[in-house]
PDB file of N, CA and C in Angstrom:
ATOM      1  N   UNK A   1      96.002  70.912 120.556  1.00  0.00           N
ATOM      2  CA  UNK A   1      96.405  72.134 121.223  1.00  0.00           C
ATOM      3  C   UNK A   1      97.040  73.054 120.192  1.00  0.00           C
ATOM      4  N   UNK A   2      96.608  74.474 120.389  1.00  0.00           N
ATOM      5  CA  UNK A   2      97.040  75.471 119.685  1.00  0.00           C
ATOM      6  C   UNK A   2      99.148  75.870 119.488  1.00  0.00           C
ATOM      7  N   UNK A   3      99.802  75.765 118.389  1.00  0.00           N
ATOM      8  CA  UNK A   3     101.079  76.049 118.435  1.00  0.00           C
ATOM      9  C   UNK A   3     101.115  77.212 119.511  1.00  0.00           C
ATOM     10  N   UNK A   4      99.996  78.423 119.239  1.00  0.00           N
ATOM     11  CA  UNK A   4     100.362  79.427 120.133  1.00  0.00           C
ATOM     12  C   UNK A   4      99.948  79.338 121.289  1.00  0.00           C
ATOM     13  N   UNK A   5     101.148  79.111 122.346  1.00  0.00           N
ATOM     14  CA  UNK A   5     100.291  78.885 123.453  1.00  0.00           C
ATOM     15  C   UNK A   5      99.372  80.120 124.094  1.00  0.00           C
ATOM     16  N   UNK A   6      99.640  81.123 123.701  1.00  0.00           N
ATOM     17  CA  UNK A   6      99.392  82.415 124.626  1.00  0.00           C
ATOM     18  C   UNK A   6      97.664  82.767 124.084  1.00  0.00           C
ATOM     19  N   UNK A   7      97.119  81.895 123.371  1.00  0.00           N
ATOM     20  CA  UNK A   7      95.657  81.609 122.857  1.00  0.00           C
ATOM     21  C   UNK A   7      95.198  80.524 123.563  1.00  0.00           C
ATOM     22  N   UNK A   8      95.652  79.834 124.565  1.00  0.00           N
ATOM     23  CA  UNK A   8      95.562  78.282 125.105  1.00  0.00           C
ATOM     24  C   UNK A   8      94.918  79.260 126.797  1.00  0.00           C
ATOM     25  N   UNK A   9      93.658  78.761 127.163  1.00  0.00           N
ATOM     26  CA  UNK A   9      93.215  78.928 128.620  1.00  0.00           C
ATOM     27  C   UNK A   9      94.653  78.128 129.415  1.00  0.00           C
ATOM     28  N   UNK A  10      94.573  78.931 130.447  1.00  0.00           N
ATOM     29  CA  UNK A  10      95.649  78.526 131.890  1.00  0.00           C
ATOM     30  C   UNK A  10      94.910  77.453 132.331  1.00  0.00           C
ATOM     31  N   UNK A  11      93.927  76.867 132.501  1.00  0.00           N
ATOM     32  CA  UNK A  11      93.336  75.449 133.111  1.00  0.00           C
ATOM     33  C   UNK A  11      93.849  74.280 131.713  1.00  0.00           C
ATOM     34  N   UNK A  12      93.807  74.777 131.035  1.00  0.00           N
ATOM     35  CA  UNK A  12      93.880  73.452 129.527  1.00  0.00           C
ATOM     36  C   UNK A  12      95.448  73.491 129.714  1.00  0.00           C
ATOM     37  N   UNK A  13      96.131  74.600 129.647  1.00  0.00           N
ATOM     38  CA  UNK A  13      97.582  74.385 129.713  1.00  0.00           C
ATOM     39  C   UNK A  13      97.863  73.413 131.084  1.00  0.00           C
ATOM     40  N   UNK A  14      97.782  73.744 132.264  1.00  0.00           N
ATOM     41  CA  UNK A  14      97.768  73.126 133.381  1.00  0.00           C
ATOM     42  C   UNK A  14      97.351  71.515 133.300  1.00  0.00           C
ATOM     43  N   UNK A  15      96.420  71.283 132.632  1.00  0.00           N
ATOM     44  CA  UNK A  15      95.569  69.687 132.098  1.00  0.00           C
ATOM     45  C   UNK A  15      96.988  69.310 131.489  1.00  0.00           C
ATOM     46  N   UNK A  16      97.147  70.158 130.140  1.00  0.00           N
ATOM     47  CA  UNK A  16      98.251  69.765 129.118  1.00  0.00           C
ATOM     48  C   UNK A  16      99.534  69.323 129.621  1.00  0.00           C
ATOM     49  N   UNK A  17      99.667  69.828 130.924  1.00  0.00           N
ATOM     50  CA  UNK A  17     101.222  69.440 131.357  1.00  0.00           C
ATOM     51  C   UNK A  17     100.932  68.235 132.490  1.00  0.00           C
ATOM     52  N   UNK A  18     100.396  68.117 133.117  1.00  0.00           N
ATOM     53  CA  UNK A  18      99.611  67.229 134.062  1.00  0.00           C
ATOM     54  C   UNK A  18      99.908  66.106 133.031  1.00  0.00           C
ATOM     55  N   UNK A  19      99.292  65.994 132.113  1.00  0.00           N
ATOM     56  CA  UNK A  19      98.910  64.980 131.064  1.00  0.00           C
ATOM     57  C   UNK A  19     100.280  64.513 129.807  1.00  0.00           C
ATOM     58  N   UNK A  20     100.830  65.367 129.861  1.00  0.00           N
ATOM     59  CA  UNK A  20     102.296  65.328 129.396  1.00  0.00           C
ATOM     60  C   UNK A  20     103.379  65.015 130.134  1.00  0.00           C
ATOM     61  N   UNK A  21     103.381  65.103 131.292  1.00  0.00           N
ATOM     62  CA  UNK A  21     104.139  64.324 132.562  1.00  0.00           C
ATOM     63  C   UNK A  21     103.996  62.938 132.493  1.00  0.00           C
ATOM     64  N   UNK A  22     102.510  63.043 132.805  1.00  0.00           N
ATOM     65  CA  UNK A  22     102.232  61.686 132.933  1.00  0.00           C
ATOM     66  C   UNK A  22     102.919  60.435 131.894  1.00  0.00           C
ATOM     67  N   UNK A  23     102.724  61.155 130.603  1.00  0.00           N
ATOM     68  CA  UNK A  23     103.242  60.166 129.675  1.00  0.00           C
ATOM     69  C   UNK A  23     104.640  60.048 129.766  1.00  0.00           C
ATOM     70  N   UNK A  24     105.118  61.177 130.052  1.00  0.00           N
ATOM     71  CA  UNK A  24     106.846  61.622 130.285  1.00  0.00           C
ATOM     72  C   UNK A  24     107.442  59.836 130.429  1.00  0.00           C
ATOM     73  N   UNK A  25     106.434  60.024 132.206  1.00  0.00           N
ATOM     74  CA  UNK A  25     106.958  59.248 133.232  1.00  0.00           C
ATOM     75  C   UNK A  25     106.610  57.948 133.193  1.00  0.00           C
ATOM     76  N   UNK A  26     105.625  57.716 132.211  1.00  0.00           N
ATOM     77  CA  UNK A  26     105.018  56.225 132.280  1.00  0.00           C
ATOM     78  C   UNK A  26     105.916  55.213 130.930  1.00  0.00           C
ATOM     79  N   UNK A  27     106.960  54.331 131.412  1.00  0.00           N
ATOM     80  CA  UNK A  27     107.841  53.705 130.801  1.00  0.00           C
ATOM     81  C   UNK A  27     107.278  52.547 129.429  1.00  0.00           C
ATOM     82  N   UNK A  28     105.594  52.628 129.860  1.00  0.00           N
ATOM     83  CA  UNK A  28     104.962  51.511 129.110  1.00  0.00           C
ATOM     84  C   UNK A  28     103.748  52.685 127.675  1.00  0.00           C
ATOM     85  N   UNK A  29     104.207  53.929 127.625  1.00  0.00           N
ATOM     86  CA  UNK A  29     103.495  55.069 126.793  1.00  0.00           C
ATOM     87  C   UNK A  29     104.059  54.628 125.306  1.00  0.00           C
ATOM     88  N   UNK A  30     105.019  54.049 125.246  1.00  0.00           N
ATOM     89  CA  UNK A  30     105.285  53.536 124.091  1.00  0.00           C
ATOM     90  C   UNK A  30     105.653  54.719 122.858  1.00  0.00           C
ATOM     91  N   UNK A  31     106.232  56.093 123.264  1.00  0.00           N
ATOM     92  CA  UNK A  31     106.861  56.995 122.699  1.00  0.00           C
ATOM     93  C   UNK A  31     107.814  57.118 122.434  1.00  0.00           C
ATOM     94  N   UNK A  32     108.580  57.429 120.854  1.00  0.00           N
ATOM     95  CA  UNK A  32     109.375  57.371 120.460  1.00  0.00           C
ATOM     96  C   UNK A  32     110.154  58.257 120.788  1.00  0.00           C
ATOM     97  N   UNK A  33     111.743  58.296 120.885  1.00  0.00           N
ATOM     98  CA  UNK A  33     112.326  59.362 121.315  1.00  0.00           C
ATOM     99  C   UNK A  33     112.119  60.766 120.827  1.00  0.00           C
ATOM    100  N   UNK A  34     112.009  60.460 119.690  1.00  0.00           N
ATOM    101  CA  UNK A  34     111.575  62.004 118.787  1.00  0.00           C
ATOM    102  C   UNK A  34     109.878  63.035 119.658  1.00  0.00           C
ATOM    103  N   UNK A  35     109.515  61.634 119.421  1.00  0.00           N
ATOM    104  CA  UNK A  35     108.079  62.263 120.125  1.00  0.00           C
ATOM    105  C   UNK A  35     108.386  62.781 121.702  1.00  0.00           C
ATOM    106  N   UNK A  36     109.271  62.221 122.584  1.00  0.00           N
ATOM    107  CA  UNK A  36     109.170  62.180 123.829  1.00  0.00           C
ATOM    108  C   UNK A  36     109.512  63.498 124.209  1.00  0.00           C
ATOM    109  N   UNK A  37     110.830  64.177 123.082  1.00  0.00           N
ATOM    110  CA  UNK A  37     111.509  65.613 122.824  1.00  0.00           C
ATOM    111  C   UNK A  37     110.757  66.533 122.713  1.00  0.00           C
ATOM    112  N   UNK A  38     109.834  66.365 121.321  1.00  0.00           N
ATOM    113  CA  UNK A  38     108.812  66.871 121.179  1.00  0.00           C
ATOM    114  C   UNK A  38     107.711  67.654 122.410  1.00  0.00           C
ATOM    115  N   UNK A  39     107.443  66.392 122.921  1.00  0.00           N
ATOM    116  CA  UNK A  39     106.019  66.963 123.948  1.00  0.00           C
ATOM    117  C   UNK A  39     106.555  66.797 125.292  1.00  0.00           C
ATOM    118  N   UNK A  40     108.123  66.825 125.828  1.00  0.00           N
ATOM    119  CA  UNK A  40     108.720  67.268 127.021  1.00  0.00           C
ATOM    120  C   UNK A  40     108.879  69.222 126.561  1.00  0.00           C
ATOM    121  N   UNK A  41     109.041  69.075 124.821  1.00  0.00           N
ATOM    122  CA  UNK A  41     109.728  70.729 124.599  1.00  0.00           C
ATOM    123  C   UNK A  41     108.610  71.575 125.005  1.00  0.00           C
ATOM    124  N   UNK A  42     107.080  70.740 124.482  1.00  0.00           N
ATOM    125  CA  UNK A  42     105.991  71.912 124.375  1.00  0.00           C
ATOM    126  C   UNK A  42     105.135  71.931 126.190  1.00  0.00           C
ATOM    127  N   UNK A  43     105.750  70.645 126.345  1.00  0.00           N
ATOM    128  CA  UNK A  43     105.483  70.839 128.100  1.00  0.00           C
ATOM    129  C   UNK A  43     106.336  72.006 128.873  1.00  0.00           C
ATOM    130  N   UNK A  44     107.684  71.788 128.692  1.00  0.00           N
ATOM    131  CA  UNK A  44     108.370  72.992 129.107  1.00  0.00           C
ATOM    132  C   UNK A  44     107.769  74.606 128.759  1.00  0.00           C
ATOM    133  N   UNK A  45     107.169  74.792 127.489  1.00  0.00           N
ATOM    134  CA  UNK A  45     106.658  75.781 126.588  1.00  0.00           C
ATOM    135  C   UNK A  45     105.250  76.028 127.417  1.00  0.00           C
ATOM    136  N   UNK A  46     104.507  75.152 127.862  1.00  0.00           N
ATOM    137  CA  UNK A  46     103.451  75.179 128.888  1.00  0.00           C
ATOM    138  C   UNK A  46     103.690  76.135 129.966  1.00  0.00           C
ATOM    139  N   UNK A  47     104.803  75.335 130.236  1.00  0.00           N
ATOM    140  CA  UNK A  47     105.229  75.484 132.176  1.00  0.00           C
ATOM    141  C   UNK A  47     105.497  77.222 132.173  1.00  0.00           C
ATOM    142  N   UNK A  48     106.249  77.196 130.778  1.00  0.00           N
ATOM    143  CA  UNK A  48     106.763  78.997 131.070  1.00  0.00           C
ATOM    144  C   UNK A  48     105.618  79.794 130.872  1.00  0.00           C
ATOM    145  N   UNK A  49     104.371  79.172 129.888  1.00  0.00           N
ATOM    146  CA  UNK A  49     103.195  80.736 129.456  1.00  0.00           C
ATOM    147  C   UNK A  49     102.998  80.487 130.870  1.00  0.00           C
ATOM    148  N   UNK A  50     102.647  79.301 131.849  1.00  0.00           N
ATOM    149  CA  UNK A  50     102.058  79.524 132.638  1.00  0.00           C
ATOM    150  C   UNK A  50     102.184  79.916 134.106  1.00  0.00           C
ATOM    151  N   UNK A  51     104.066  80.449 133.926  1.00  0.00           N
ATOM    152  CA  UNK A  51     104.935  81.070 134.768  1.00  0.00           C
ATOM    153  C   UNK A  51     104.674  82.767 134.912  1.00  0.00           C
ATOM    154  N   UNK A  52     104.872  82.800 133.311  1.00  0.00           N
ATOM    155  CA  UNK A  52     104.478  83.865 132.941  1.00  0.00           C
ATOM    156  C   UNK A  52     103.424  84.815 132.773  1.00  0.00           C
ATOM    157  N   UNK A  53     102.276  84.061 133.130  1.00  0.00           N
ATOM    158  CA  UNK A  53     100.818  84.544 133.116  1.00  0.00           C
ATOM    159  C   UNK A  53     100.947  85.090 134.723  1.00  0.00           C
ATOM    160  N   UNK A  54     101.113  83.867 135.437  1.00  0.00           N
ATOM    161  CA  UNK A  54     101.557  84.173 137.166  1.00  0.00           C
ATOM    162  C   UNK A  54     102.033  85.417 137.437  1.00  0.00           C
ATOM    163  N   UNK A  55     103.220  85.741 136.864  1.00  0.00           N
ATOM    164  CA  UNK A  55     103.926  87.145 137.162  1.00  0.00           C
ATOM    165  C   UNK A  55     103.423  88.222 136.573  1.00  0.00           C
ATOM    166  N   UNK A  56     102.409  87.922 135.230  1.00  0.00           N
ATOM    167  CA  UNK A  56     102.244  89.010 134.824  1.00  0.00           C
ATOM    168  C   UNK A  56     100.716  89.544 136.106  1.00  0.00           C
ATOM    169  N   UNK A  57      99.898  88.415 136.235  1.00  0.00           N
ATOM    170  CA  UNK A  57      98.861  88.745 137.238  1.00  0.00           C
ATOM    171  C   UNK A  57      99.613  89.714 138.527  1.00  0.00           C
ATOM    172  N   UNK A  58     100.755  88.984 139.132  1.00  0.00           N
ATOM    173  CA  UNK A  58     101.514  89.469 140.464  1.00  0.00           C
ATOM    174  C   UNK A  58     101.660  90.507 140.308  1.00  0.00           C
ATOM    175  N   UNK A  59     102.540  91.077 139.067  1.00  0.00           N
ATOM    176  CA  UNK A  59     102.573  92.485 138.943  1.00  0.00           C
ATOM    177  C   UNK A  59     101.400  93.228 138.460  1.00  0.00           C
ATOM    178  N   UNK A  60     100.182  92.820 138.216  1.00  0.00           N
ATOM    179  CA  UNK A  60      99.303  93.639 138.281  1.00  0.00           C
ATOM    180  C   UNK A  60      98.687  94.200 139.751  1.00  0.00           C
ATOM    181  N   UNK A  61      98.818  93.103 140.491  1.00  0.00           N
ATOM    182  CA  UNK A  61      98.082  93.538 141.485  1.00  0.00           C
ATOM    183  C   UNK A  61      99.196  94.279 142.464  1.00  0.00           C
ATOM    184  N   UNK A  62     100.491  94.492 142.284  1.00  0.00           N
ATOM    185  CA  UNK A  62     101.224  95.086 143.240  1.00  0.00           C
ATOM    186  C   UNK A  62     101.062  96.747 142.186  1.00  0.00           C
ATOM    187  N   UNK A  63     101.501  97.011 140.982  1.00  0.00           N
ATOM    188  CA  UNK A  63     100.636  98.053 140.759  1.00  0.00           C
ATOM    189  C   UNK A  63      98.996  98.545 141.415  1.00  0.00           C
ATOM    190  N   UNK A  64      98.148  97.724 141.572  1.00  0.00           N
ATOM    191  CA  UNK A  64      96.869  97.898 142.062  1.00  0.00           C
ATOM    192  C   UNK A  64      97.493  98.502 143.629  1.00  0.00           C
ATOM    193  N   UNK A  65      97.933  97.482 143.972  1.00  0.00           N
ATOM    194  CA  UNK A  65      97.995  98.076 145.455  1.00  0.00           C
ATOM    195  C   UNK A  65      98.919  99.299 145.974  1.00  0.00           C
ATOM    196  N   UNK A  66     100.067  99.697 145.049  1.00  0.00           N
ATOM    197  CA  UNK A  66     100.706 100.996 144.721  1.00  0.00           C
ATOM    198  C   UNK A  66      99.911 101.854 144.495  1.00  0.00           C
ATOM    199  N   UNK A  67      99.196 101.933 143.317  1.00  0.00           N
ATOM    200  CA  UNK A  67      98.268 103.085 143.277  1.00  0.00           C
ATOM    201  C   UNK A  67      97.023 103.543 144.115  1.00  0.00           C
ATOM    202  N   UNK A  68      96.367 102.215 144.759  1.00  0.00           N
ATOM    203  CA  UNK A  68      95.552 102.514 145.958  1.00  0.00           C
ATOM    204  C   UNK A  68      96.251 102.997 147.420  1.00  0.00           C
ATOM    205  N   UNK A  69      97.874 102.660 147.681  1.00  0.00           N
ATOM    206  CA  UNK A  69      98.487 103.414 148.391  1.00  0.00           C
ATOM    207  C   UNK A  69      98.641 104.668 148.025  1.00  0.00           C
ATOM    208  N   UNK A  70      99.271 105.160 146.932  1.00  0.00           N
ATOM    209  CA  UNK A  70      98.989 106.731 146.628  1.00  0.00           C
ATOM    210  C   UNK A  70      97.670 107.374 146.480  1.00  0.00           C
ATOM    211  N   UNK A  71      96.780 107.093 146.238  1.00  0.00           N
ATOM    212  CA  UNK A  71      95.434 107.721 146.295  1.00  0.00           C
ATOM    213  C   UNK A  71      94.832 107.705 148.001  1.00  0.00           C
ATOM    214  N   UNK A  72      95.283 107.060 148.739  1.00  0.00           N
ATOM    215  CA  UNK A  72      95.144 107.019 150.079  1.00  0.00           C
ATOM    216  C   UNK A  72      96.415 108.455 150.584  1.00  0.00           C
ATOM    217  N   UNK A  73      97.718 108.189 149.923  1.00  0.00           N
ATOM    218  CA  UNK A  73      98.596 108.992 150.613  1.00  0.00           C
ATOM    219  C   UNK A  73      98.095 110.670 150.048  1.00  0.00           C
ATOM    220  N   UNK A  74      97.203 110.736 148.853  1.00  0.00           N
ATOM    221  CA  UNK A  74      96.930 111.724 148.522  1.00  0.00           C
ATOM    222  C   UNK A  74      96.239 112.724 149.146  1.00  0.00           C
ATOM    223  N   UNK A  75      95.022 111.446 149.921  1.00  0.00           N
ATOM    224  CA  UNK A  75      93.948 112.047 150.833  1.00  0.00           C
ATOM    225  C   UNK A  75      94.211 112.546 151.855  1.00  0.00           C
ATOM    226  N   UNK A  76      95.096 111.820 152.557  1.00  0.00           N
ATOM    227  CA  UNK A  76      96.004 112.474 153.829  1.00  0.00           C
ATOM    228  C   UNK A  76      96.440 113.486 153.867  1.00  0.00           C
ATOM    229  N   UNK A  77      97.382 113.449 152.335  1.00  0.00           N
ATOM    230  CA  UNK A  77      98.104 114.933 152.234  1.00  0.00           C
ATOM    231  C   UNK A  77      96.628 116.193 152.204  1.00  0.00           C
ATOM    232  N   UNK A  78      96.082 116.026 151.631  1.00  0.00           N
ATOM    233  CA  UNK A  78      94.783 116.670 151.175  1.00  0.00           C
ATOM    234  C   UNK A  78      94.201 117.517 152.384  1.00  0.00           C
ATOM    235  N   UNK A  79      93.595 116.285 153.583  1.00  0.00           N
ATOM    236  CA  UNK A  79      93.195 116.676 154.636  1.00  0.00           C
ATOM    237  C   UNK A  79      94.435 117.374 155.907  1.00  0.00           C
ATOM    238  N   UNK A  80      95.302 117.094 155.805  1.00  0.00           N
ATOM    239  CA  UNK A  80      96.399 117.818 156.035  1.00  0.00           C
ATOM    240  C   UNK A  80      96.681 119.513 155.665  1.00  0.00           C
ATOM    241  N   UNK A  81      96.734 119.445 154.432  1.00  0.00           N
ATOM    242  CA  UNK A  81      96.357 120.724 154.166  1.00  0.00           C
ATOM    243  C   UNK A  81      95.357 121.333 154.256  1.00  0.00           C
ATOM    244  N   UNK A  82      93.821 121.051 154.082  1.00  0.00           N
ATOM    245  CA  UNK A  82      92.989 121.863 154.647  1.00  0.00           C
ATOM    246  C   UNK A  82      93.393 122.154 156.203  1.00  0.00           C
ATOM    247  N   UNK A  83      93.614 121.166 156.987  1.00  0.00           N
ATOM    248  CA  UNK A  83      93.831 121.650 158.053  1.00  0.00           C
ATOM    249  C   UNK A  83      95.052 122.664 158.422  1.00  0.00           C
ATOM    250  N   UNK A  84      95.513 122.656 157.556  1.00  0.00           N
ATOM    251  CA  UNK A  84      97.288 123.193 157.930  1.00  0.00           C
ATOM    252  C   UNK A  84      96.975 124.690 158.269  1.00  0.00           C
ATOM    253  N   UNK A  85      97.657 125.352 158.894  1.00  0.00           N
ATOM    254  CA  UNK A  85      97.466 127.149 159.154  1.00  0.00           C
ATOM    255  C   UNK A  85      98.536 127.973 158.506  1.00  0.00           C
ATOM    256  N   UNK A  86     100.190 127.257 158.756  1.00  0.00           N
ATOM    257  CA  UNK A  86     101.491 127.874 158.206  1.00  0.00           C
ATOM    258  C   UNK A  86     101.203 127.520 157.161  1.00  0.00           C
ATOM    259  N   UNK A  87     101.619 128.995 156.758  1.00  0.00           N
ATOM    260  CA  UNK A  87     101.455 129.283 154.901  1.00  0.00           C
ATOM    261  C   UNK A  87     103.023 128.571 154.522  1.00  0.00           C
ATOM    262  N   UNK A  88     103.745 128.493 154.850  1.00  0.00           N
ATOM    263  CA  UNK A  88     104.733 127.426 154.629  1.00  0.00           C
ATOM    264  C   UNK A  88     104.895 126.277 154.712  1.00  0.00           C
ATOM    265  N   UNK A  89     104.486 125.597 155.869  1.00  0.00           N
ATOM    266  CA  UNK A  89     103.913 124.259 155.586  1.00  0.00           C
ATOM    267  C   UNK A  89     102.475 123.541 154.595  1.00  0.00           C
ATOM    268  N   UNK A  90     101.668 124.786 154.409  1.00  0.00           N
ATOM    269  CA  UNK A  90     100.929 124.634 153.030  1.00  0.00           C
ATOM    270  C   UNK A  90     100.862 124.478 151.882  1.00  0.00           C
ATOM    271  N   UNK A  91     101.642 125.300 152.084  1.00  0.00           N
ATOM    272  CA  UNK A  91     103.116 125.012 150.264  1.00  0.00           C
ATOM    273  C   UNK A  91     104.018 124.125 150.571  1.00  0.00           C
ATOM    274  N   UNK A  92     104.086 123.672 151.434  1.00  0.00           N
ATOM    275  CA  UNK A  92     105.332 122.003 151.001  1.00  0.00           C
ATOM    276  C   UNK A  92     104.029 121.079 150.664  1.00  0.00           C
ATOM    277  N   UNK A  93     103.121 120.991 151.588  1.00  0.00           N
ATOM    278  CA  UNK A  93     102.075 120.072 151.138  1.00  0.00           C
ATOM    279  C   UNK A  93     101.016 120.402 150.086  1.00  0.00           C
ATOM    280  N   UNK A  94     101.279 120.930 149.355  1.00  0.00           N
ATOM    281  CA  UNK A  94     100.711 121.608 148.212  1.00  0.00           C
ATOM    282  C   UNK A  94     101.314 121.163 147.523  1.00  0.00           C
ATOM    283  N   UNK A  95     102.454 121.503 147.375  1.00  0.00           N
ATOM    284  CA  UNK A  95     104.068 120.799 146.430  1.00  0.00           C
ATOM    285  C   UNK A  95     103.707 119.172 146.089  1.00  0.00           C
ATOM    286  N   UNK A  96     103.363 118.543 147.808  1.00  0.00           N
ATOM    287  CA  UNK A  96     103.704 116.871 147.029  1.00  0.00           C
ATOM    288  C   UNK A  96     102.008 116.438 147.252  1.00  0.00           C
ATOM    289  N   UNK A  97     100.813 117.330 147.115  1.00  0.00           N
ATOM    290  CA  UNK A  97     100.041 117.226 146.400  1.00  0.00           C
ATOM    291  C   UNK A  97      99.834 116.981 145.110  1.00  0.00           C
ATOM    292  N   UNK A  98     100.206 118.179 144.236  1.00  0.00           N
ATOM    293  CA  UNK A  98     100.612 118.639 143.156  1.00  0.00           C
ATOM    294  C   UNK A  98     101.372 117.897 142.337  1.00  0.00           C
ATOM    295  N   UNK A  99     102.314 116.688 143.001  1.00  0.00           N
ATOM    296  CA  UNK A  99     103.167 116.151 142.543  1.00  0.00           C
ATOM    297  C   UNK A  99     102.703 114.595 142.180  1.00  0.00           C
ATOM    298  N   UNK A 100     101.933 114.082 143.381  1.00  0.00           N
ATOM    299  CA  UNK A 100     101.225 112.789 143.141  1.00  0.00           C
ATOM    300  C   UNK A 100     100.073 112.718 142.696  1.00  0.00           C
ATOM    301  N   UNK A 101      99.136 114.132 142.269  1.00  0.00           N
ATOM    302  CA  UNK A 101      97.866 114.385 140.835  1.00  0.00           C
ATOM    303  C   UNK A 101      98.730 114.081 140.157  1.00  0.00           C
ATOM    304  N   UNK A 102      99.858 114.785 139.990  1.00  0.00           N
ATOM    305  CA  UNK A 102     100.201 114.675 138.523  1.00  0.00           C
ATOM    306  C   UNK A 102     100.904 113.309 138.261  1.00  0.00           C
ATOM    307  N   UNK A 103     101.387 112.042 138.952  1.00  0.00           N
ATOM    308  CA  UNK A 103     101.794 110.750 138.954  1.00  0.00           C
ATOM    309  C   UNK A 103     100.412 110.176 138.913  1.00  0.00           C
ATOM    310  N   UNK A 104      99.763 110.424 139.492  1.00  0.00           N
ATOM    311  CA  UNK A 104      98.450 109.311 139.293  1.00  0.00           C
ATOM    312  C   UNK A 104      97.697 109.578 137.655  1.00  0.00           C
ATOM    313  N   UNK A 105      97.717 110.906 137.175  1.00  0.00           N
ATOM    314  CA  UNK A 105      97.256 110.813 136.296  1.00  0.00           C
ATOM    315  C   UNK A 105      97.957 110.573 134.743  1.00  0.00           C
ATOM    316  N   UNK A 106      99.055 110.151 135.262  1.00  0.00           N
ATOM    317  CA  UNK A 106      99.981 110.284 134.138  1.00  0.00           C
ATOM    318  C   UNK A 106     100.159 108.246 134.005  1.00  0.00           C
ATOM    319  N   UNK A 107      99.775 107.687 135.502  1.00  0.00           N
ATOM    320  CA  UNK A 107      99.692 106.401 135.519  1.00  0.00           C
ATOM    321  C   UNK A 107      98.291 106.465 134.779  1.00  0.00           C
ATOM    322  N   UNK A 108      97.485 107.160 134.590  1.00  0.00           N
ATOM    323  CA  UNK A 108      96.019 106.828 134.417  1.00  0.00           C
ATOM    324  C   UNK A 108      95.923 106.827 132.841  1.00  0.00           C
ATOM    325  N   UNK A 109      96.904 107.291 132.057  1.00  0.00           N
ATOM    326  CA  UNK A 109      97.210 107.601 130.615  1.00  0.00           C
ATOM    327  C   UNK A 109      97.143 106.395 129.685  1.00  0.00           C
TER     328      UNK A 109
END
């Protein structure tokens, strides 16, 4: 296995700790204490890329679903204003038109 884990597939890491437990826990593995430190440290080192991969996915997709909420809230506003008649209520919704183009495309950067 690669020192770096963050070059290591999430299924091989997952194997790697599965398989590093196992020995953890099996009293007849015949590992020396040094070793046992060792590959409990890089098991722990596992557990976090593969904590960390988790959250980084989670927060992708709650961005995904933020920005498909604003591109939905955009359309609304959108069709709202075509429909709108008060030239004052056209310009507020013009305003936070105007305001979430310019957030979506500045997310789009």
């Amino acid at each position: 296995m690669s020192d770096d884990l963050t070059t290591v597939s999430s299924s091989e890491l997952a194997q790697f700790t599965r398989s590093a437990m196992s020995k953890l826990l099996d009293p007849l593995s015949g590992l020396m204490p040094a070793e046992r430190e060792a590959l409990n440290l890089t098991r722990i080192g596992a557990v976090g890329e593969l904590n960390k991969r988790a959250q980084e996915a989670e927060a992708a997709k709650a961005a995904a679903r933020s920005h498909d909420g604003r591109i939905g809230l955009l359309n609304e506003l959108q069709q709202r204003l075509a429909a709108e008649t008060d030239d004052a209520m056209r310009a507020s919704l013009q305003t936070h038109v105007d305001r979430l183009k310019g957030e979506l495309s500045a997310n789009d950067d």
